[in-house]
N, C-alpha and C. Protein backbone atom coordinates (compact mmCIF):
# COMPACT_ATOMS: atom_id res chain seq x y z
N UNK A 1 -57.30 11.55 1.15
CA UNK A 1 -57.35 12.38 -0.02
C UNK A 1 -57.24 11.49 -1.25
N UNK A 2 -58.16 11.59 -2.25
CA UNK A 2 -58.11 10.63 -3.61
C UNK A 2 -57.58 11.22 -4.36
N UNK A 3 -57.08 12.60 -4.82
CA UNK A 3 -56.15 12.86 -5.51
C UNK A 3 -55.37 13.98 -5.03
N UNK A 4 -54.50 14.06 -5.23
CA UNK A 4 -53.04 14.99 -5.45
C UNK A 4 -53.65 16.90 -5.60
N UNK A 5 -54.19 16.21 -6.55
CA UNK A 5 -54.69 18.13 -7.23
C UNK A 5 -56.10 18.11 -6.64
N UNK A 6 -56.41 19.53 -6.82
CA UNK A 6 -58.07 19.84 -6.09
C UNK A 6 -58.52 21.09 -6.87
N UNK A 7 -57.49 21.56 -7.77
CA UNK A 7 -57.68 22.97 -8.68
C UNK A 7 -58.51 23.91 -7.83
N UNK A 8 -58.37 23.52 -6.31
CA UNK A 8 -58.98 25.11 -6.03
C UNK A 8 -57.47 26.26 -5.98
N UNK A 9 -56.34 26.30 -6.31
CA UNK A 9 -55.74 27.05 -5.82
C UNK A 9 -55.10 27.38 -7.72
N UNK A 10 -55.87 27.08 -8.57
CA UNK A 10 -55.67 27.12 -9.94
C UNK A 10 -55.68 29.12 -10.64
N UNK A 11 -56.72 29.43 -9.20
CA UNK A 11 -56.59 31.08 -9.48
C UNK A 11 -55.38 31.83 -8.74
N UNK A 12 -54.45 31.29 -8.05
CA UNK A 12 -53.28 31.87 -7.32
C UNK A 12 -53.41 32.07 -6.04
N UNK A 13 -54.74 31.40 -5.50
CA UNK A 13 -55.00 31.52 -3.82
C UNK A 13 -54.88 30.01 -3.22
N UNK A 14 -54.89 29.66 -2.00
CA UNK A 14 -54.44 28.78 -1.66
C UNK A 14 -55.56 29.04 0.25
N UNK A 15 -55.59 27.71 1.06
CA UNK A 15 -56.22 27.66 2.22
C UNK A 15 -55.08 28.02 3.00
N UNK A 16 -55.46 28.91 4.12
CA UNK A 16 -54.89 28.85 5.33
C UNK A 16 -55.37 28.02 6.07
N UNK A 17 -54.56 27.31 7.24
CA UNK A 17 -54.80 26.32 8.17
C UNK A 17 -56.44 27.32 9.14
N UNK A 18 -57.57 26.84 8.50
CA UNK A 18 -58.63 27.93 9.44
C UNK A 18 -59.50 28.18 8.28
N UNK A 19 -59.09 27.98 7.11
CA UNK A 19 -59.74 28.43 5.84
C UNK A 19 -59.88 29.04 4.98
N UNK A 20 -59.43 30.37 5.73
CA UNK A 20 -59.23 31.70 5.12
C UNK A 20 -57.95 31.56 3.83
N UNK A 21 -58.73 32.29 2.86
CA UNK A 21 -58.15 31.97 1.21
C UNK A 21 -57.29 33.25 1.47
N UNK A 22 -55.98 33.14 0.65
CA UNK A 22 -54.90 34.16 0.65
C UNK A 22 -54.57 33.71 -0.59
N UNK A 23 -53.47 35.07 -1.38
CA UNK A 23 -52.84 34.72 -2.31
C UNK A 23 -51.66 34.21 -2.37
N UNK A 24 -51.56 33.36 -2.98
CA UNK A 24 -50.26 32.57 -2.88
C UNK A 24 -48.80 32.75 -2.08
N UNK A 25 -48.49 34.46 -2.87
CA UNK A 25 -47.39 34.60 -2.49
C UNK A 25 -47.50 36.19 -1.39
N UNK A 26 -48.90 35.72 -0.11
CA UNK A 26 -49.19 36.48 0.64
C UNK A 26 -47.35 36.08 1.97
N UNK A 27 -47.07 36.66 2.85
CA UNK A 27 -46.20 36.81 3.55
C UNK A 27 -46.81 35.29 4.29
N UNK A 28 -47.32 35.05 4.68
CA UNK A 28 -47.04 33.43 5.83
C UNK A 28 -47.21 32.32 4.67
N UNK A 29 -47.54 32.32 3.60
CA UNK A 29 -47.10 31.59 2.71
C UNK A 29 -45.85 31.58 2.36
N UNK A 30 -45.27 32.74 2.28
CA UNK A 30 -43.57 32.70 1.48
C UNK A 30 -42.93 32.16 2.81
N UNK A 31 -43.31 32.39 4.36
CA UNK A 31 -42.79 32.11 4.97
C UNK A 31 -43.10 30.58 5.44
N UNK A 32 -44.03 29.77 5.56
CA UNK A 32 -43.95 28.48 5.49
C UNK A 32 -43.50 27.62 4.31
N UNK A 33 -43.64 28.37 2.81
CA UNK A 33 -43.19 27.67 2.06
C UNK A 33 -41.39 27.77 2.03
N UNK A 34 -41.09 28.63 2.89
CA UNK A 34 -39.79 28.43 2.70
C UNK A 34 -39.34 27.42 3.68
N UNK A 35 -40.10 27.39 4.92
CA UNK A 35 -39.76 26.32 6.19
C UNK A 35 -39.90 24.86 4.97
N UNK A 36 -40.70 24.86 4.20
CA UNK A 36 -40.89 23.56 3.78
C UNK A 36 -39.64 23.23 2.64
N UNK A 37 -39.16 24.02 2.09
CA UNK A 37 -37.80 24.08 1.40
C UNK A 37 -37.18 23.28 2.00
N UNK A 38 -36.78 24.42 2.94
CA UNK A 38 -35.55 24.44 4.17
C UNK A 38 -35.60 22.66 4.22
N UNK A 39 -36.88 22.17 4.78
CA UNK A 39 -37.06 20.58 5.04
C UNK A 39 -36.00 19.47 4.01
N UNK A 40 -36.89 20.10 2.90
CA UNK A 40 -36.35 19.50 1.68
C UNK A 40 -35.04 19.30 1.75
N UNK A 41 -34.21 20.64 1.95
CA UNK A 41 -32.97 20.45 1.40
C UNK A 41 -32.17 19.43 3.70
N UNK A 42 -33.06 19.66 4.34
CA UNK A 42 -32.31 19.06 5.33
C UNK A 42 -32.40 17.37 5.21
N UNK A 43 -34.09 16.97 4.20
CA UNK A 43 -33.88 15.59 3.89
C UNK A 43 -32.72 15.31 2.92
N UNK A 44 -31.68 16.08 2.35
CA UNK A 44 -31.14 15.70 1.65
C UNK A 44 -29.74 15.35 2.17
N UNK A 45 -29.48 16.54 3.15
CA UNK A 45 -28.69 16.24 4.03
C UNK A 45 -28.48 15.10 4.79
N UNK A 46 -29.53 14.53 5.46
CA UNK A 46 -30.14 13.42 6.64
C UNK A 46 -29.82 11.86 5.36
N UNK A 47 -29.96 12.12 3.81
CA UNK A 47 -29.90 10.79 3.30
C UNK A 47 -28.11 11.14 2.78
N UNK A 48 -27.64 11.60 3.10
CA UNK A 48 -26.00 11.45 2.98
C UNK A 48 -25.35 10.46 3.78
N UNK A 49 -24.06 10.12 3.91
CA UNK A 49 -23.18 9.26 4.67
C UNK A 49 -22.69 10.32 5.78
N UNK A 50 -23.47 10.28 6.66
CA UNK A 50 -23.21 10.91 7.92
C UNK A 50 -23.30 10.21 9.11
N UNK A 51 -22.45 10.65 10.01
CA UNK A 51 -22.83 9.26 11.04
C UNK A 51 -24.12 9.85 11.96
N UNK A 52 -24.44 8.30 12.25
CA UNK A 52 -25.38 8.35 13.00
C UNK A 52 -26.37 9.18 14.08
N UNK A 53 -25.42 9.80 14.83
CA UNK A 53 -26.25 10.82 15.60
C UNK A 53 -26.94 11.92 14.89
N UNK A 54 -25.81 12.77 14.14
CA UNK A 54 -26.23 14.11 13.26
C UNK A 54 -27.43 13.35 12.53
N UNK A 55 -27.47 12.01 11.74
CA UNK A 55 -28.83 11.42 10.79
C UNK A 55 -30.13 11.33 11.96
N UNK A 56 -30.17 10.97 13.09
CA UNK A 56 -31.17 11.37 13.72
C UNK A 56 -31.81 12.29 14.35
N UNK A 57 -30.77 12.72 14.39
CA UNK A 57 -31.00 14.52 14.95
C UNK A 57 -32.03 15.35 13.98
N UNK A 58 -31.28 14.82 12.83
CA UNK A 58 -31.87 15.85 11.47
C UNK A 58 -33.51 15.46 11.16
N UNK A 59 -33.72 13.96 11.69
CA UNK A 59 -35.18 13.48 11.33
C UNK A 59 -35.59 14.27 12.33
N UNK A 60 -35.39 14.42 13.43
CA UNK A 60 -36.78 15.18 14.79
C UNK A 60 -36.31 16.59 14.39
N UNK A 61 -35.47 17.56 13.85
CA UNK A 61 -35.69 18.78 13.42
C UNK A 61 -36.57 18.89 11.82
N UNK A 62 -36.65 17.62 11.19
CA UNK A 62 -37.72 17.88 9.89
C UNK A 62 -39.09 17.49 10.31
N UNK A 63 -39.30 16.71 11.80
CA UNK A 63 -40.50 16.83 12.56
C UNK A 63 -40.62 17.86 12.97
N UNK A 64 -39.85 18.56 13.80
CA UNK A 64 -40.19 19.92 14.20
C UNK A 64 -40.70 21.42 13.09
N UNK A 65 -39.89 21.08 12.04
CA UNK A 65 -40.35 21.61 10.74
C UNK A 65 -41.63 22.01 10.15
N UNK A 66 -41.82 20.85 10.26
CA UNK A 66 -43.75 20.26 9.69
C UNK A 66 -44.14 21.10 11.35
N UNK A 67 -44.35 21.29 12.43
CA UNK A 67 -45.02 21.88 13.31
C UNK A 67 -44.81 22.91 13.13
N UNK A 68 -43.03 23.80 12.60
CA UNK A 68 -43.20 25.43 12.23
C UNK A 68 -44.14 25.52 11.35
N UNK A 69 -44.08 24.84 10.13
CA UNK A 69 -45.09 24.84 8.98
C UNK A 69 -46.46 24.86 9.28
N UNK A 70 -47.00 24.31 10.50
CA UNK A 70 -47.98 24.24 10.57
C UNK A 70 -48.38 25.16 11.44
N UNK A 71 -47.52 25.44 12.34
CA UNK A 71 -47.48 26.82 12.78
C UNK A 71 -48.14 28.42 11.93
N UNK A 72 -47.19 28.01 11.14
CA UNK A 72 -46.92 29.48 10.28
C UNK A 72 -48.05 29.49 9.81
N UNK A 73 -48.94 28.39 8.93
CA UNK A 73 -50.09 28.24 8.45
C UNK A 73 -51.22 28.11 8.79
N UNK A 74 -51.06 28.36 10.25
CA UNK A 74 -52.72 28.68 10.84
C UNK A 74 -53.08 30.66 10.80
N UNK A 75 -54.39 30.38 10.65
CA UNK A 75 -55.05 31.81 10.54
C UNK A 75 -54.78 32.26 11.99
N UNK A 76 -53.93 33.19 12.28
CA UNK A 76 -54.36 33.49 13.47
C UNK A 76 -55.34 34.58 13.61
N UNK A 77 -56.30 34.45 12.87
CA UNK A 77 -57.91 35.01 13.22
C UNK A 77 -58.49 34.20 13.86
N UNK A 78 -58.14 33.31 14.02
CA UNK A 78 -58.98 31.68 14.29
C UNK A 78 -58.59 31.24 15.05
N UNK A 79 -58.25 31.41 16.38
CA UNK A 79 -57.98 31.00 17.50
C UNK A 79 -58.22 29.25 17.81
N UNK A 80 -59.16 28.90 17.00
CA UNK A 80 -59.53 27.54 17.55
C UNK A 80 -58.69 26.71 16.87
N UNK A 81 -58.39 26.80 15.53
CA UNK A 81 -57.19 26.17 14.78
C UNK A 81 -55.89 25.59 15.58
N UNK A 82 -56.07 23.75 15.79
CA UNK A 82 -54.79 23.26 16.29
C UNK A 82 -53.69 22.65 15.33
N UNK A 83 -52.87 23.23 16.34
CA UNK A 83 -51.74 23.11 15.29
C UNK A 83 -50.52 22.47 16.10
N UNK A 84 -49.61 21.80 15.70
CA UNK A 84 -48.52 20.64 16.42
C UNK A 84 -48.09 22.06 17.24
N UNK A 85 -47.15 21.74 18.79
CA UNK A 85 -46.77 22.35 19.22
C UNK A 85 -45.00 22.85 18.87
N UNK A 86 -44.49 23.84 19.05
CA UNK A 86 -43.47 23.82 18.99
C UNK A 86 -42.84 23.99 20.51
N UNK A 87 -41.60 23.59 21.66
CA UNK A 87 -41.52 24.07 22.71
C UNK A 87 -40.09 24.38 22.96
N UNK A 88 -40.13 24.92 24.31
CA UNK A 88 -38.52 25.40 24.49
C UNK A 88 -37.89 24.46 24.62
N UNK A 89 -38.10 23.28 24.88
CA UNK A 89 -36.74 22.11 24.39
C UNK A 89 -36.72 21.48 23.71
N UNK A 90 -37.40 22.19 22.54
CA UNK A 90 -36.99 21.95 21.06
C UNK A 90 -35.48 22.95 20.58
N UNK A 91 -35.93 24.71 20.94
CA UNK A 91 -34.35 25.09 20.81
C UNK A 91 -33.64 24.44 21.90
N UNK A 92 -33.57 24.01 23.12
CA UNK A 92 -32.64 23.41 23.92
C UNK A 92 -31.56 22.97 23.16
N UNK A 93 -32.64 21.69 22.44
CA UNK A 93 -32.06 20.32 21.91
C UNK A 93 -30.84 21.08 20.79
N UNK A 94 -31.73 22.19 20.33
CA UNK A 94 -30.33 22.70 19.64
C UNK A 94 -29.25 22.90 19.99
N UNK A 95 -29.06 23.80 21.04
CA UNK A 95 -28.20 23.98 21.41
C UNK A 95 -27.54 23.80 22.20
N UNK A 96 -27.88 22.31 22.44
CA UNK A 96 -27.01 21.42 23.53
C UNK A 96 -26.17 20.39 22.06
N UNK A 97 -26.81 20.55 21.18
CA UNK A 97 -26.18 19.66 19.35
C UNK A 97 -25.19 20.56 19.26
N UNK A 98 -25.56 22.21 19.02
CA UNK A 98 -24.35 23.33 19.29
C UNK A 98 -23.09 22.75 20.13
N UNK A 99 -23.45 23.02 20.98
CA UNK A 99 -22.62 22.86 21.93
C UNK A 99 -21.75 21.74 22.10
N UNK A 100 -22.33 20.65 22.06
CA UNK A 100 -21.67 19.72 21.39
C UNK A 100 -20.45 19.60 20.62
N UNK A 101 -21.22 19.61 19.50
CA UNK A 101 -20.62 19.74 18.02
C UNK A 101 -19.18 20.67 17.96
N UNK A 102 -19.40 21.79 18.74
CA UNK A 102 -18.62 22.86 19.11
C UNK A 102 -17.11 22.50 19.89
N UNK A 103 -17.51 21.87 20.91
CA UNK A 103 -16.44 21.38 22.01
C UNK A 103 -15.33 20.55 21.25
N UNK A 104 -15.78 19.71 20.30
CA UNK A 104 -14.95 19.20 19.12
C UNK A 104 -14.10 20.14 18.00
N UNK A 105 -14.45 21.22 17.93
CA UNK A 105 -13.79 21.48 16.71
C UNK A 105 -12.77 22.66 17.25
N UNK A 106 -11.92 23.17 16.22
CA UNK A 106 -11.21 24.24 16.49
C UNK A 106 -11.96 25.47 17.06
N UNK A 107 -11.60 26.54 17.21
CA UNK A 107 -11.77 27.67 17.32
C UNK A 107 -12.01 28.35 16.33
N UNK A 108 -12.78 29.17 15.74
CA UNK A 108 -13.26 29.47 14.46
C UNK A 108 -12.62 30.93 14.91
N UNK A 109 -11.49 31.08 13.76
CA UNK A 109 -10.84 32.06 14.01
C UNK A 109 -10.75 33.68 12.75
N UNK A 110 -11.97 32.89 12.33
CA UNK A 110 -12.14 33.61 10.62
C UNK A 110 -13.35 33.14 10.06
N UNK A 111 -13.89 34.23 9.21
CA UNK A 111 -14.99 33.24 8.42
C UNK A 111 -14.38 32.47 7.47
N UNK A 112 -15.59 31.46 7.23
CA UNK A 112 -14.96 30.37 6.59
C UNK A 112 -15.83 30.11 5.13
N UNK A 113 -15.19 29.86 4.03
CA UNK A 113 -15.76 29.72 2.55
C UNK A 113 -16.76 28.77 2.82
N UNK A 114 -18.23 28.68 2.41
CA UNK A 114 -19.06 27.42 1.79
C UNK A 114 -18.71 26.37 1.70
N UNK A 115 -18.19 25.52 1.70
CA UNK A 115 -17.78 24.40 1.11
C UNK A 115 -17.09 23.47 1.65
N UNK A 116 -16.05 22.66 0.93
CA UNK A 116 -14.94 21.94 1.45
C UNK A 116 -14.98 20.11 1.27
N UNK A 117 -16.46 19.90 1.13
CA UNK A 117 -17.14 18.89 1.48
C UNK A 117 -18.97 18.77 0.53
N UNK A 118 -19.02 17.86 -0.42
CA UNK A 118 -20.33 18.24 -0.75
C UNK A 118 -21.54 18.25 0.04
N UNK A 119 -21.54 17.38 1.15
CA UNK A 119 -22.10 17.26 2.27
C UNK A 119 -22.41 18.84 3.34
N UNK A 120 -21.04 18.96 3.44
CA UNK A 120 -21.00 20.31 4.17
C UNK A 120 -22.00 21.54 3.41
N UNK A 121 -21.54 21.40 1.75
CA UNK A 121 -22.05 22.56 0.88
C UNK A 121 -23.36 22.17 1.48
N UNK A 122 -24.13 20.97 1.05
CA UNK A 122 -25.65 21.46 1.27
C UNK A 122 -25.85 21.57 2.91
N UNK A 123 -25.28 21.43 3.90
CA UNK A 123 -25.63 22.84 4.97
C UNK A 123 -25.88 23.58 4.61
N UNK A 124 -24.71 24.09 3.99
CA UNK A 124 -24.55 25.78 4.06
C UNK A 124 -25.87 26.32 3.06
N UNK A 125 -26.15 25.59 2.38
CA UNK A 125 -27.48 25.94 1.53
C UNK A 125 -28.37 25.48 2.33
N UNK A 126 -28.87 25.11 3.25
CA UNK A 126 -29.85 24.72 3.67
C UNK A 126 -29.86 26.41 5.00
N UNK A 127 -28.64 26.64 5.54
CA UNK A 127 -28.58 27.64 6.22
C UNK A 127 -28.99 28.87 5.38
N UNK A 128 -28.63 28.91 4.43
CA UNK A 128 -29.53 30.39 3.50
C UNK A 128 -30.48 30.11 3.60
N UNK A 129 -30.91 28.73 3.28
CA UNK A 129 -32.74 29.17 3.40
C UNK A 129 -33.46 29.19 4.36
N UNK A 130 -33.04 28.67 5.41
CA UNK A 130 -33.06 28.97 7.06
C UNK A 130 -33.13 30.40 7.13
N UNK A 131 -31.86 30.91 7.17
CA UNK A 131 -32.28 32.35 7.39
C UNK A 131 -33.50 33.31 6.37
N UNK A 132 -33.33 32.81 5.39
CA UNK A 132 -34.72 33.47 4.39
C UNK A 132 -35.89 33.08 4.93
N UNK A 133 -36.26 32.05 5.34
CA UNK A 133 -37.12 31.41 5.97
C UNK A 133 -37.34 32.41 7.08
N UNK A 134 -36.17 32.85 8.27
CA UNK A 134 -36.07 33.91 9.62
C UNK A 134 -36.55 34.98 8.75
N UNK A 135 -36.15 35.62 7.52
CA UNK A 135 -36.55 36.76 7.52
C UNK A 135 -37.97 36.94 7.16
N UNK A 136 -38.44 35.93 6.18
CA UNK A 136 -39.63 36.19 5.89
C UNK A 136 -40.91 35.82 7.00
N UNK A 137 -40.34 34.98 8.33
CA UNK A 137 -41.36 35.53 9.45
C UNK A 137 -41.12 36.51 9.92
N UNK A 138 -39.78 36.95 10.17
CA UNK A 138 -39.58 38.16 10.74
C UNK A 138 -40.94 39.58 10.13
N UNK A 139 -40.81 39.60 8.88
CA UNK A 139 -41.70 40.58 7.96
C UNK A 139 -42.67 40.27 8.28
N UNK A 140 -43.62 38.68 8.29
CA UNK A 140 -44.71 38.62 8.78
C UNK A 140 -45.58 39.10 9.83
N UNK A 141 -44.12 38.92 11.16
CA UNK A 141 -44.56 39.09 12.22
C UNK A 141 -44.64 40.64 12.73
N UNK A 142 -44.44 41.61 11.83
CA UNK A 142 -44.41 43.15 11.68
C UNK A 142 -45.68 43.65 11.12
N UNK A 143 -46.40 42.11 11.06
CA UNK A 143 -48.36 43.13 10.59
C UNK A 143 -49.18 41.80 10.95
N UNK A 144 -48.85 40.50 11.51
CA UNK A 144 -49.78 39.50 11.97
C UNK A 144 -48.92 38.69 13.13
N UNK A 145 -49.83 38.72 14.02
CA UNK A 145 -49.09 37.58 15.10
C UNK A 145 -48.33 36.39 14.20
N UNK A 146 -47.09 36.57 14.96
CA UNK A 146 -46.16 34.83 15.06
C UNK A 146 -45.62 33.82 15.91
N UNK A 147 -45.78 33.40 16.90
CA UNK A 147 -45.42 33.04 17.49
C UNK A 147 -43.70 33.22 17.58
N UNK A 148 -43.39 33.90 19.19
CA UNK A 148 -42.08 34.05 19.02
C UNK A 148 -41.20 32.89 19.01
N UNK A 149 -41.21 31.68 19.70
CA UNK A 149 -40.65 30.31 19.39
C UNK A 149 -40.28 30.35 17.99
N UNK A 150 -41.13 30.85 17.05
CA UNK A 150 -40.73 30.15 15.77
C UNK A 150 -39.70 30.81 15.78
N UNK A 151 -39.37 32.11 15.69
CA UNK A 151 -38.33 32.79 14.91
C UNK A 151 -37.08 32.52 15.69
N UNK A 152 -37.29 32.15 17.26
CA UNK A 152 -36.36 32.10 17.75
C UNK A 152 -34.99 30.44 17.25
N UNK A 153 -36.47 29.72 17.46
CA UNK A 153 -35.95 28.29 16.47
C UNK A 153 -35.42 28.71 15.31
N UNK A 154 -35.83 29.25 14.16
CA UNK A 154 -35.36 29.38 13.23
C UNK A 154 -34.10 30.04 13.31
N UNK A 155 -33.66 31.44 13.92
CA UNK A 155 -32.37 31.71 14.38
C UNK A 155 -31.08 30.66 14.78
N UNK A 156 -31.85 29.58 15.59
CA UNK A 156 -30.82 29.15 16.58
C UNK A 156 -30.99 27.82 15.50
N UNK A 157 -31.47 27.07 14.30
CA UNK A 157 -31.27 26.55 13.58
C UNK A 157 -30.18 26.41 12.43
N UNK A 158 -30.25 27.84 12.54
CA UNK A 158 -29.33 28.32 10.90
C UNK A 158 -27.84 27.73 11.91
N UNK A 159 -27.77 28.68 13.16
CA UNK A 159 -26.52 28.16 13.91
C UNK A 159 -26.34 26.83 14.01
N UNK A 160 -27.29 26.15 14.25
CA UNK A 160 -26.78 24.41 13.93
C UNK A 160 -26.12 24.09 12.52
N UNK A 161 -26.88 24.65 11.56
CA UNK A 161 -26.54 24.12 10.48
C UNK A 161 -25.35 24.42 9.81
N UNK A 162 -24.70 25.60 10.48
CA UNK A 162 -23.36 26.06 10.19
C UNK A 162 -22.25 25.36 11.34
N UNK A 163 -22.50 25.26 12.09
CA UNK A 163 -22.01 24.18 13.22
C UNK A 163 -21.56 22.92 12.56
N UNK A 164 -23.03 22.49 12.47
CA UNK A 164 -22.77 20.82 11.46
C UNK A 164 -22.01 20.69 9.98
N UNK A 165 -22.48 22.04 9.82
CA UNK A 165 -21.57 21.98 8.29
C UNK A 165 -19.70 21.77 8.92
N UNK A 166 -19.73 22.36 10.02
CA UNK A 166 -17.90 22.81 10.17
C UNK A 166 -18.08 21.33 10.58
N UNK A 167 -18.60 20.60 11.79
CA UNK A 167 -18.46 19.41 12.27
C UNK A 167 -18.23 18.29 11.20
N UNK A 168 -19.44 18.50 10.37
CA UNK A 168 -18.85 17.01 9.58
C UNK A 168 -17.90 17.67 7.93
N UNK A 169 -17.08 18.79 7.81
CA UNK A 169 -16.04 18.78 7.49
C UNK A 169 -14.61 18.00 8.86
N UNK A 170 -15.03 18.01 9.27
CA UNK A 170 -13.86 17.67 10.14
C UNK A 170 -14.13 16.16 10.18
N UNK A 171 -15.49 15.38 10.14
CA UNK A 171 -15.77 13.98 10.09
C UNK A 171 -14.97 13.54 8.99
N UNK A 172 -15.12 13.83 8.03
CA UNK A 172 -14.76 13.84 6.53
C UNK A 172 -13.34 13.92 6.00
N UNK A 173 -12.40 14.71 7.44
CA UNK A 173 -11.13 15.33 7.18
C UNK A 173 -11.06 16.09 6.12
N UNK A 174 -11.78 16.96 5.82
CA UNK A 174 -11.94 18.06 4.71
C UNK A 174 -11.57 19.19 5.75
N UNK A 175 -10.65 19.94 5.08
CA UNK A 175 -10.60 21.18 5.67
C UNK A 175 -11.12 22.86 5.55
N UNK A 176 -11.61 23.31 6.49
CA UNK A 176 -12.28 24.74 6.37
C UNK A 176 -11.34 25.23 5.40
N UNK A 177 -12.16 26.19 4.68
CA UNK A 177 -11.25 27.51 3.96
C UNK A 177 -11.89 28.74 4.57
N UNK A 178 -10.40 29.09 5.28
CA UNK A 178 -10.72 30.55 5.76
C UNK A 178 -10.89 31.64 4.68
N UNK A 179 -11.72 32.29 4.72
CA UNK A 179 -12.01 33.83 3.77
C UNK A 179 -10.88 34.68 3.99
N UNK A 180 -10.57 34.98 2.87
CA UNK A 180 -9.14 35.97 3.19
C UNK A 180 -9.34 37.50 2.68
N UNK A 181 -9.58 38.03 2.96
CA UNK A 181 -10.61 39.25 2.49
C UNK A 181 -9.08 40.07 1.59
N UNK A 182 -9.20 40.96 0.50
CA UNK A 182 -8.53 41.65 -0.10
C UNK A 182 -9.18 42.95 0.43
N UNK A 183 -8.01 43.55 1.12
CA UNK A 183 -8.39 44.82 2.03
C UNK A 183 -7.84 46.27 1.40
N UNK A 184 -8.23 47.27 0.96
CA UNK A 184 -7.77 48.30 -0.07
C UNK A 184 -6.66 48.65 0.90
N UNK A 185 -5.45 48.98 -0.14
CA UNK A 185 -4.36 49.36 0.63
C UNK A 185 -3.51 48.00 1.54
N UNK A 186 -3.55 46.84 1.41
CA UNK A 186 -2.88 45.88 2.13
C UNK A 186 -2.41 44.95 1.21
């Protein structure tokens, strides 16, 4: 590609992976452009002082990313359109990181505040847009095929990322803040 811009998408439409022109902010657009967010904010995560395993982990889930994305962005009118695969031991891998991650920490005995850790915070922001990301295939997939892998990944993602957020508060020795709810009458 010789340049950056191509001004075909200068009227508010944009290519689907297949060709087919949509408007920008048609439903598998809001929903890949949010997978591509989501990326963003997990490269930001991945260039923090984190140790080692969680930093590689996070590069093959922003590979797997770019395949939801590319996922999400094929026409599925167009059957012939290839697109990276996504597979079941891709969620595995999650949730054997879950699981993991898990066996280490306390017992989560309460919800717990955002934060604690600036590191941790952008999890927890990266998990909102994870789940915005779940909902807006979810909507998609209620008037155009989606592949169910994706949504299921995307589900069992947000759970990593709230996982890792508690895990590397505890790397950090930062401690959770439990939510203490003000209950009428108590």
């Amino acid at each position: 590609m010789a340049k950056i811009y191509t001004k075909t998408g200068d009227r508010g439409e944009t290519a689907l992976l297949g060709g087919t022109r949509v408007p920008k902010d048609h439903l598998r657009i809001r929903a890949y452009g949010t997978v591509d967010e989501l990326n963003s904010w997990i490269g930001l995560i991945h260039d923090q002082e984190i140790p080692e395993p969680s930093r590689s982990f996070l590069r093959g889930i922003q590979d797997q990313l770019f395949s939801v994305g590319s996922i999400l962005a094929a026409d599925p009118s167009k059957p012939g359109v290839k697109t990276p695969r996504l597979t079941d031991d891709d969620l595995s891998g999650l949730e054997r990181e879950i699981d993991a991650m898990t066996e280490k920490l306390p017992v989560l005995k309460a919800f717990i505040l955002p934060g604690g850790h600036p590191v941790a915070s952008y999890c927890h922001i990266a998990r909102c847009v994870c789940r915005r990301a779940e909902r807006h295939t979810i909507t998609l997939a209620a008037s155009e095929p989606v592949d169910e892998l994706v949504i299921r990944y995307l589900n069992r993602l947000s759970d990593f990322l709230f996982t890792l957020a508690r895990h590397l508060l505890e790397h950090y020795g930062a401690p959770a803040v439990e939510w203490k709810p003000r209950m009428p009458g108590g």
